[in-house]
Protein backbone atom coordinates (compact mmCIF):
# COMPACT_ATOMS: atom_id res chain seq x y z
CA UNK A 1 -25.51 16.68 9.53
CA UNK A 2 -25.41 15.70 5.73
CA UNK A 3 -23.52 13.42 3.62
CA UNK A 4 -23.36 13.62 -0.14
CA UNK A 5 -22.73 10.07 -1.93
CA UNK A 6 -21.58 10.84 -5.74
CA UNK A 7 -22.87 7.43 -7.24
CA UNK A 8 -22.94 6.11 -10.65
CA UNK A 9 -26.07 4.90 -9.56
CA UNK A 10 -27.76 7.10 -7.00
CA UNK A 11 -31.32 4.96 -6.31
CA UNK A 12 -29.37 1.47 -5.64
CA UNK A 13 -26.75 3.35 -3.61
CA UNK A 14 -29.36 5.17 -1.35
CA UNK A 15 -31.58 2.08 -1.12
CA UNK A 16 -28.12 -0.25 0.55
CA UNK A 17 -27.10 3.00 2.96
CA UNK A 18 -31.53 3.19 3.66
CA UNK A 19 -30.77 -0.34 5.36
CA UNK A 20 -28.29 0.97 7.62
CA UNK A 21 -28.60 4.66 8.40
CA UNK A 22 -31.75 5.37 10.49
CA UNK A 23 -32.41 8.89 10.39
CA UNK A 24 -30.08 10.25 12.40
CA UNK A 25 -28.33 12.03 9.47
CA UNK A 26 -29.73 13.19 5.71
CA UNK A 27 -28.01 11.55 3.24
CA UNK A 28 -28.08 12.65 -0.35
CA UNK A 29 -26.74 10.83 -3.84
CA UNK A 30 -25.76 12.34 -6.65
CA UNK A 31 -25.04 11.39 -9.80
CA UNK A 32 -21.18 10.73 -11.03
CA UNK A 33 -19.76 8.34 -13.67
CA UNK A 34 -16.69 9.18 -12.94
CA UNK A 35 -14.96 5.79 -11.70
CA UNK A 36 -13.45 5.81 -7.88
CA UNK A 37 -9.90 6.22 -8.17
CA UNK A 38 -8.98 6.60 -4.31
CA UNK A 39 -9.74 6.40 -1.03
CA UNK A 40 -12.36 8.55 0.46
CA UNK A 41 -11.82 11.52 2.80
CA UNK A 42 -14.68 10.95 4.62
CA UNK A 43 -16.44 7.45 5.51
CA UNK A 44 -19.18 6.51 7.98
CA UNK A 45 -18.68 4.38 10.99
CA UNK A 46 -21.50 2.59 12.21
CA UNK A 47 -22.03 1.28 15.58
CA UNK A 48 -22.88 -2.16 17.12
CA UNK A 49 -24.20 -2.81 20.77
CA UNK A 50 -22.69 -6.48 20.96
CA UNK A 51 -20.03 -8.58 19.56
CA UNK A 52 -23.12 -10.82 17.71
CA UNK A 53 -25.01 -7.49 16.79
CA UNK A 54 -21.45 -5.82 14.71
CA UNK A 55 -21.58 -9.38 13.16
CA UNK A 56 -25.14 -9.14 12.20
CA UNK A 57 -24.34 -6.01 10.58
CA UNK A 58 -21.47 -6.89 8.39
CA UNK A 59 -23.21 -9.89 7.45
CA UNK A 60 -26.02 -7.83 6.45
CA UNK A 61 -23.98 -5.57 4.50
CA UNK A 62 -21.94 -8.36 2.53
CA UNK A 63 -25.40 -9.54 1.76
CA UNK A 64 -26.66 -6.59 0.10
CA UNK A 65 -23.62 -6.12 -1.91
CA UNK A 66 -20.90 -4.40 0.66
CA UNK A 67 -17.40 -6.32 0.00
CA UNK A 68 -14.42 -6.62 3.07
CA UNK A 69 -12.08 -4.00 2.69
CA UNK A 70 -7.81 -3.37 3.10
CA UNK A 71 -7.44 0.19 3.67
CA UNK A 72 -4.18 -0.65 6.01
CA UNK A 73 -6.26 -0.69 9.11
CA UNK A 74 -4.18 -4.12 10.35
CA UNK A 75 -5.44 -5.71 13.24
CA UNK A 76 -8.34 -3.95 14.56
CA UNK A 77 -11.31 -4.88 16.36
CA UNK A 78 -13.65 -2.85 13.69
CA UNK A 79 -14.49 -4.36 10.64
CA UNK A 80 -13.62 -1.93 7.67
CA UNK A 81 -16.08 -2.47 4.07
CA UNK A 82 -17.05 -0.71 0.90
CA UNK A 83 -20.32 -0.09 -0.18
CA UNK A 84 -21.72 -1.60 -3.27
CA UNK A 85 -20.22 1.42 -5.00
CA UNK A 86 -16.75 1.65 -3.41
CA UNK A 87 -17.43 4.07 -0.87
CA UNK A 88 -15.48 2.70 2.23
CA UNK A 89 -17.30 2.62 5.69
CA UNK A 90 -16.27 0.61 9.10
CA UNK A 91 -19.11 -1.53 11.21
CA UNK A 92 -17.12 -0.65 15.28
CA UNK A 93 -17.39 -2.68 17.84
CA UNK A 94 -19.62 -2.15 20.67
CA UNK A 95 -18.34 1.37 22.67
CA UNK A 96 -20.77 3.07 24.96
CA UNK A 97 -19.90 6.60 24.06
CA UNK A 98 -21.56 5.13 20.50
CA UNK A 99 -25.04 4.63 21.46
CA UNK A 100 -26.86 5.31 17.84
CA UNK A 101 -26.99 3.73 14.73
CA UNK A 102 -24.14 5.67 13.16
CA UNK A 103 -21.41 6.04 15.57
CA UNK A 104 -19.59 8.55 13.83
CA UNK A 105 -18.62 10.30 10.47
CA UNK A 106 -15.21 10.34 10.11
CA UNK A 107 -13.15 13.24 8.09
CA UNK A 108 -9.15 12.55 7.08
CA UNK A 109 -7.16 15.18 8.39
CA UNK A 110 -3.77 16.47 8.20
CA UNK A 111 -4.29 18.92 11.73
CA UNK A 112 -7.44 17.05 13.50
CA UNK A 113 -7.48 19.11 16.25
CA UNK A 114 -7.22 22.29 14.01
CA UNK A 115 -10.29 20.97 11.76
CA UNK A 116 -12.27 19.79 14.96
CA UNK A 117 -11.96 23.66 16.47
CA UNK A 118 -12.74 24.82 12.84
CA UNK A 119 -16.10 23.44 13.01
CA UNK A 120 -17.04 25.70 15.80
CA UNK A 121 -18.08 23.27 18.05
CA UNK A 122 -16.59 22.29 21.23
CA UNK A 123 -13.84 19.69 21.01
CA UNK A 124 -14.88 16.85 22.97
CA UNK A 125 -11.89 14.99 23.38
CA UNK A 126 -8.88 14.91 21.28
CA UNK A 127 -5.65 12.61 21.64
CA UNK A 128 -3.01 11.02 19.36
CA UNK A 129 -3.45 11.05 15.94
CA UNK A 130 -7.36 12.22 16.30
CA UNK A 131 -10.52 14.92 17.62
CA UNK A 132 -13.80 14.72 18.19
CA UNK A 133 -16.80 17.07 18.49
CA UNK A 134 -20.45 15.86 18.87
CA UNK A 135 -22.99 18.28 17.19
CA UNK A 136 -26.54 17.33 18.41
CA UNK A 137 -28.64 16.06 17.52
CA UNK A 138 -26.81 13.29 15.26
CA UNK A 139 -23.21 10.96 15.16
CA UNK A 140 -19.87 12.24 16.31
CA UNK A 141 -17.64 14.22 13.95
CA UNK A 142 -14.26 12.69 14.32
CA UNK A 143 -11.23 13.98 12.45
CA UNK A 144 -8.29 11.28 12.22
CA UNK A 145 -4.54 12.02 10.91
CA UNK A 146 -3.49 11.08 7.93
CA UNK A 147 -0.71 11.73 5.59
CA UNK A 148 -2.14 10.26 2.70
CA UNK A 149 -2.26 13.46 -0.55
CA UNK A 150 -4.97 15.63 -1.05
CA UNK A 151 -7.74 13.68 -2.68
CA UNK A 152 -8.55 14.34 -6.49
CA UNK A 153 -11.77 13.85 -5.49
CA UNK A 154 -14.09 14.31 -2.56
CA UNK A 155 -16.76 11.83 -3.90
CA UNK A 156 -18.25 11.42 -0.02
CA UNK A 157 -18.60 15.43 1.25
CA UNK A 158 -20.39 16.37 4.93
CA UNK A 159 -22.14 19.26 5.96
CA UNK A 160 -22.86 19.78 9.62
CA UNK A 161 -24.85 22.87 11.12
CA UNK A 162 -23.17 26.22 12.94
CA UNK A 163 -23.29 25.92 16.30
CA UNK A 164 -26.17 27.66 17.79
């Protein structure tokens, strides 16, 4: 699996995600002046293995720049920040069926279940509001509702392999 940062500055934005991604995925940054007008389409959620560890990581990430973020999430037990360049990304709470450093990518959809199939992986599991498939090696690929308006622009993008 890939992600694609645009970044107004690609070498500070890759070295705050090298502190947090392991190599589970291949991230790429590209350069883009254009300023972040909107929320992304796709964000990263990375995973924690204890209440102290998801702590540890937000901490982290507020120290190297990251800032809280309000994207409407309410009260949830995930903690939901932007990178030093606005991207928006959530540190979850400890969940076994997370067991890597990146517990998921995450994609807005308007049909999740639709977009999960459309992959061409097996769904996983699916329920209200959201689907999941798990291409290997690497995160999930979860695809969550939303009836927020077609982006302007996708400044986060994935790419994930055909199924073999």
């Amino acid at each position: 699996m890939e992600i694609t940062f645009e970044a107004a500055d690609p070498p500070a934005l890759a070295a705050f995600w090298s502190e947090f991604a392991g190599d589970e995925i291949e991230l790429t940054f590209v350069w883009n002046d254009a300023p972040k007008i909107e929320k992304n389409r796709v964000h990263i959620d990375l995973a924690s293995s204890s209440p102290e560890h998801q702590a540890d990581v937000v901490a982290r990430a507020l120290k190297l720049g990251a800032e809280l973020a309000d994207v409407g999430q309410g009260d949830v037990p995930w903690v939901v920040l932007r990178d030093p360049q606005g991207n928006e990304f959530c540190v979850l709470e400890p969940r076994p069926e997370y067991p890597g450093v990146i517990a998921a990518v995450v994609v807005d959809s308007r049909d999740p279940l639709e977009s999960a199939r459309a992959t061409g992986h097996p769904v996983v599991r699916d329920g209200d509001g959201f689907a999941s498939v798990r291409p290997e090696p690497g995160p999930w690929l979860e695809f969550v509702r939303t009836d927020d308006p077609e982006p302007i622009t996708n400044r986060v993008r994935v790419r994930w392999a055909d199924p073999a």
